[in-house]
Protein backbone atom coordinates (compact mmCIF):
# COMPACT_ATOMS: atom_id res chain seq x y z
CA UNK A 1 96.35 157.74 90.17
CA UNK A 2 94.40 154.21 89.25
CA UNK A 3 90.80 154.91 88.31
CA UNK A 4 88.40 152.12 89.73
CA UNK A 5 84.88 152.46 88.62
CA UNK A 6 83.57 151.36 92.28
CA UNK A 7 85.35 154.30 93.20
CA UNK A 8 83.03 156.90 92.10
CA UNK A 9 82.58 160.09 93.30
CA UNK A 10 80.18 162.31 94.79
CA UNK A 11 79.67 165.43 92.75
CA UNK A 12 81.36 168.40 94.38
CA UNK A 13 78.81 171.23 95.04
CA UNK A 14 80.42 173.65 92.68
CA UNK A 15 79.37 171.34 89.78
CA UNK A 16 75.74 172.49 89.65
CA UNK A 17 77.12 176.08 89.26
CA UNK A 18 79.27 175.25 86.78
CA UNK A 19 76.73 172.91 84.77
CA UNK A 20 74.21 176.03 85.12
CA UNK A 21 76.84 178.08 83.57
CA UNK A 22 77.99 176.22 80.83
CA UNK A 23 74.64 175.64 79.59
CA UNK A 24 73.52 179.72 79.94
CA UNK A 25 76.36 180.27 78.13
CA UNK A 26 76.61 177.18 75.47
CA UNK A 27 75.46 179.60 72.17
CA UNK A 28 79.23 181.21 72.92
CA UNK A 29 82.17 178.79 71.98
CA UNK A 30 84.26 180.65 73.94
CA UNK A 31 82.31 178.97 76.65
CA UNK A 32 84.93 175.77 76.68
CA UNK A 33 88.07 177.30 76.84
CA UNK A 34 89.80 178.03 80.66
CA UNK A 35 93.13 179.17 81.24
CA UNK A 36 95.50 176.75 82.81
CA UNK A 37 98.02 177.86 85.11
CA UNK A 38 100.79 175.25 86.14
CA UNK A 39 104.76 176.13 87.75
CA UNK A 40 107.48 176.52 85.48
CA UNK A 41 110.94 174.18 86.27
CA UNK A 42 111.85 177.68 87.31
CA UNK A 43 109.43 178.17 89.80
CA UNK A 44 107.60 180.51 87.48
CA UNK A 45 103.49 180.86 86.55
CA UNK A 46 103.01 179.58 83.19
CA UNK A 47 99.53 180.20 81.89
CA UNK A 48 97.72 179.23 78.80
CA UNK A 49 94.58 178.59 77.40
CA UNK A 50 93.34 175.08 77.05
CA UNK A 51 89.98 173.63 75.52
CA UNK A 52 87.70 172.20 78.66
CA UNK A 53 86.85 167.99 77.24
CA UNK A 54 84.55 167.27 79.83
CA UNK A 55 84.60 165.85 83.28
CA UNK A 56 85.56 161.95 83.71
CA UNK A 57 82.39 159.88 84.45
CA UNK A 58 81.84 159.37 87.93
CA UNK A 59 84.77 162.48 89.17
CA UNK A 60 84.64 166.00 89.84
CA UNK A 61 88.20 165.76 87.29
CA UNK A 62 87.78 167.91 84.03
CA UNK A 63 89.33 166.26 81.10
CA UNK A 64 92.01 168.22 78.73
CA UNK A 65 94.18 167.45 75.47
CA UNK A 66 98.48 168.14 75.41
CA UNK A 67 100.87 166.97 73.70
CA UNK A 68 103.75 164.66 75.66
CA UNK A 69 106.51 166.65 73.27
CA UNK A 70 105.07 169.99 75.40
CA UNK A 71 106.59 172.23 77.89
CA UNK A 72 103.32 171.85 80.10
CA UNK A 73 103.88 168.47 80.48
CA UNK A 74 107.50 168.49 81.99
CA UNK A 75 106.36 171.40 84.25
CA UNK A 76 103.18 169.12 85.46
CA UNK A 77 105.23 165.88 86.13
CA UNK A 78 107.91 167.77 87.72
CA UNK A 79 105.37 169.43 90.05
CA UNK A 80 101.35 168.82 89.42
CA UNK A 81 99.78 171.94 91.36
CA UNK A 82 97.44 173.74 89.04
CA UNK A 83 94.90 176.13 89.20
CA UNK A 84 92.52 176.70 86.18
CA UNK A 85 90.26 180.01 85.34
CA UNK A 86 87.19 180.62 83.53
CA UNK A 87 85.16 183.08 82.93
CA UNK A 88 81.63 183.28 81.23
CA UNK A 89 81.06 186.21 79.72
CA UNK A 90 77.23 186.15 78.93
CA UNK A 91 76.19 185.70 82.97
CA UNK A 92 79.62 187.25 84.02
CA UNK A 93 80.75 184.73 86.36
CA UNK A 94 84.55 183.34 87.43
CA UNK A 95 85.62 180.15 88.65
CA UNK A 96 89.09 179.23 89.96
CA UNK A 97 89.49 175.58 90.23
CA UNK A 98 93.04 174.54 92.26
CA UNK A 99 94.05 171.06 92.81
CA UNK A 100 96.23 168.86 91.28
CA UNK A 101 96.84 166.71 87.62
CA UNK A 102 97.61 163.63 86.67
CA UNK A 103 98.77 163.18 82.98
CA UNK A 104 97.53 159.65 81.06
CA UNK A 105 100.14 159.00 78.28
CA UNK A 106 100.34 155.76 76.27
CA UNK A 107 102.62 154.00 78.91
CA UNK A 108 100.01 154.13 81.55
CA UNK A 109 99.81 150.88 83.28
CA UNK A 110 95.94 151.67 84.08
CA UNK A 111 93.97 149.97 81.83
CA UNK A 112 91.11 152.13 82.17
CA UNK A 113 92.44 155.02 82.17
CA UNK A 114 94.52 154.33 79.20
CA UNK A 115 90.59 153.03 77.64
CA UNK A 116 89.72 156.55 78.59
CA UNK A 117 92.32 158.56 76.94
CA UNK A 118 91.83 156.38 73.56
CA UNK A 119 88.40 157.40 74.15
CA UNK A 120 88.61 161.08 74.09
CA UNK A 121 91.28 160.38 70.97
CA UNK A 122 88.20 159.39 69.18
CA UNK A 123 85.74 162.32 70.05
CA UNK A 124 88.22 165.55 69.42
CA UNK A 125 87.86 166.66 65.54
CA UNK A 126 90.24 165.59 62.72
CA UNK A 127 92.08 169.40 63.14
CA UNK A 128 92.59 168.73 66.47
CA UNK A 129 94.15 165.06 66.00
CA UNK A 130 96.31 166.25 63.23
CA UNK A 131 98.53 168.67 65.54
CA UNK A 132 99.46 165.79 67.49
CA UNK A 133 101.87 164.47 64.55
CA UNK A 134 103.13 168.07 63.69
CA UNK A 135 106.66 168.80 64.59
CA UNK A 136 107.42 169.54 67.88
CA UNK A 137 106.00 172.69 69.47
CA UNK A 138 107.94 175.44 70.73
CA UNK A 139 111.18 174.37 68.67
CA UNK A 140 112.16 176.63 65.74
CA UNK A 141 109.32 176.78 63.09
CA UNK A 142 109.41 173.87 60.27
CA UNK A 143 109.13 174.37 56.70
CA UNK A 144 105.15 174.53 55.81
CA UNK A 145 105.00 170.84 54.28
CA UNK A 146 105.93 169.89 57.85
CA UNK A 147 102.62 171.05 58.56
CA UNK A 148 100.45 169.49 55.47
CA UNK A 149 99.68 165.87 56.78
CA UNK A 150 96.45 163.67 56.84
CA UNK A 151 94.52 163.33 59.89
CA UNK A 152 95.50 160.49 62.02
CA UNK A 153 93.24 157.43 62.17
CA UNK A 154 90.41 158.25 65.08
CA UNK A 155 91.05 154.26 66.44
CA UNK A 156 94.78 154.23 66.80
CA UNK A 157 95.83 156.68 69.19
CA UNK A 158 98.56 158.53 68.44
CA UNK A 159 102.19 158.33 71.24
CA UNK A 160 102.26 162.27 71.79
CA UNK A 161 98.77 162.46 72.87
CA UNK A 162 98.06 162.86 76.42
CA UNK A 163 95.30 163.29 78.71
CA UNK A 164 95.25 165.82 81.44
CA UNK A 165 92.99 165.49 84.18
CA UNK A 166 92.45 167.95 86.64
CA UNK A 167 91.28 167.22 90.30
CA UNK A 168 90.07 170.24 91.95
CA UNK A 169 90.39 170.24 96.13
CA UNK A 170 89.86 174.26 95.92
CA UNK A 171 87.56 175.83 94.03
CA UNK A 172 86.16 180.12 94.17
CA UNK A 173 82.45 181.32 92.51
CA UNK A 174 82.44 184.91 91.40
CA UNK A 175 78.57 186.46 90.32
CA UNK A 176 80.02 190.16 88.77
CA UNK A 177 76.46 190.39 88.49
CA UNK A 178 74.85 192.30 91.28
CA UNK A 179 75.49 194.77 94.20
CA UNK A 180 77.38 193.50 95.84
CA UNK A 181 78.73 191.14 94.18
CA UNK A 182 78.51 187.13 95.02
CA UNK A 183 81.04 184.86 95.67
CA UNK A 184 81.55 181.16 96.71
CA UNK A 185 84.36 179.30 98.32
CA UNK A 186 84.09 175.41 97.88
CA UNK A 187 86.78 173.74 99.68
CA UNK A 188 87.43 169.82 100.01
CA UNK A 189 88.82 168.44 103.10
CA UNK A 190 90.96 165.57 103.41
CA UNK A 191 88.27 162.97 104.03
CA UNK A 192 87.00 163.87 100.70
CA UNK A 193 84.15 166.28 101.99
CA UNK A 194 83.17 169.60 100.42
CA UNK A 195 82.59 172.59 102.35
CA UNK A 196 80.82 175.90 100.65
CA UNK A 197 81.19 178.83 102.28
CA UNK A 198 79.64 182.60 101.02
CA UNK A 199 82.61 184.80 101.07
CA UNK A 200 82.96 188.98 100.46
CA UNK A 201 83.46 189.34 96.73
C-alpha cells in the first residue's frame, strides 16, 4: 500500500459510533485495547489483544504496535485478512471491524509511511519502546538481565518495530443496551462506498 496525502479518505459511517464510544468510555483504560484476530500458517484463528494507536490522518485505518521478530507478523504477511473486536463496557457496545493489514517495517520504500511509523515510535511511552529490544518473544524465556535495558532513544526508531494498520471493508455495531437490542452492519463496496444497514441483533 503507498499512502498519498491527496488520497484522503472519506470517513466511513461507523467512525462517528466509534468516536462516540471511545469518548463515553475514555475514564476506562480498558477503552483502547481490541482483540486482533489474524490466520495462523496453519490455517488456524490466532487472537490476541492489541493496544488501539489511533486512526492514520485522513483513513478509516486504525494504527497498532508489533514487533517484526513476532508470530503475528509472519501470519499477516503470509495472509493479511483480519478482523478486530472491541467491546466497551461502560455503554455495552461491540464492534467487529474485518478488512485487511498492511505492516510498515523499516524497509518500507514509502517515504511517508515510513515518516509515519517513526512518528508513532515517538508518541508510545518509554515501557512500551523498551520491549522492542527485549529478546525475542515466544522463544524460551531469557535470563532476567536480558530484560533490564534502557529505553531506546524516542528519535531513532528501533529495526523490530512495526506498524500495523488495519483497513476495515466490513464492519458490525452491537447496542446490548435495550430491548431489543441494536445492531449495525457497515459494509464498503468496491468503489470505495459505505453502505449501513440496521440488522436483527
Amino acid at each position: 500500500m503507498v499512502y498519498d496525502e491527496a488520497d484522503t479518505e472519506e470517513l466511513a459511517p461507523w467512525r462517528s459510533p466509534i468516536a462516540r464510544a471511545l469518548h463515553r468510555n475514555s475514564s476506562l483504560p480498558q477503552s483502547r485495547y481490541l482483540q486482533l484476530a489474524t490466520v495462523n500458517l496453519e490455517g488456524c484463528p490466532a487472537n490476541r489483544t492489541v493496544v488501539f494507536r489511533g486512526f492514520l490522518e485522513g483513513t478509516n485505518q486504525l494504527k497498532i504496535i508489533a514487533d517484526r521478530r513476532s508470530q503475528k507478523i509472519e501470519q499477516i504477511e503470509k495472509n493479511p485478512l483480519a478482523e478486530a473486536c472491541w467491546y466497551f463496557s461502560k455503554t455495552r457496545e461491540q464492534f467487529r471491524l474485518a478488512g485487511k493489514i498492511t505492516v510498515v517495517k523499516a524497509e518500507d520504500f514509502d517515504a511517508k509511511l515510513k515518516q509515519i511509523r517513526a512518528s508513532v515510535w515517538r508518541e508510545i511511552s518509554d515501557a512500551a519502546r523498551v520491549q522492542f529490544s527485549w529478546p525475542s518473544p515466544g522463544e524460551k524465556r531469557s535470563e532476567a538481565a536480558a530484560f533490564e535495558l534502557a529505553s531506546p532513544d524516542k528519535i531513532e526508531t528501533l529495526f523490530n518495530f512495526c506498524l500495523l494498520l488495519l483497513e476495515p471493508i466490513k464492519v458490525e455495531h452491537l447496542e446490548l443496551r435495550g430491548e431489543p437490542q441494536n445492531r449495525w452492519l457497515y459494509q464498503r463496496d468496491d468503489s470505495g462506498l459505505w453502505s449501513t444497514l440496521a440488522i436483527n441483533p
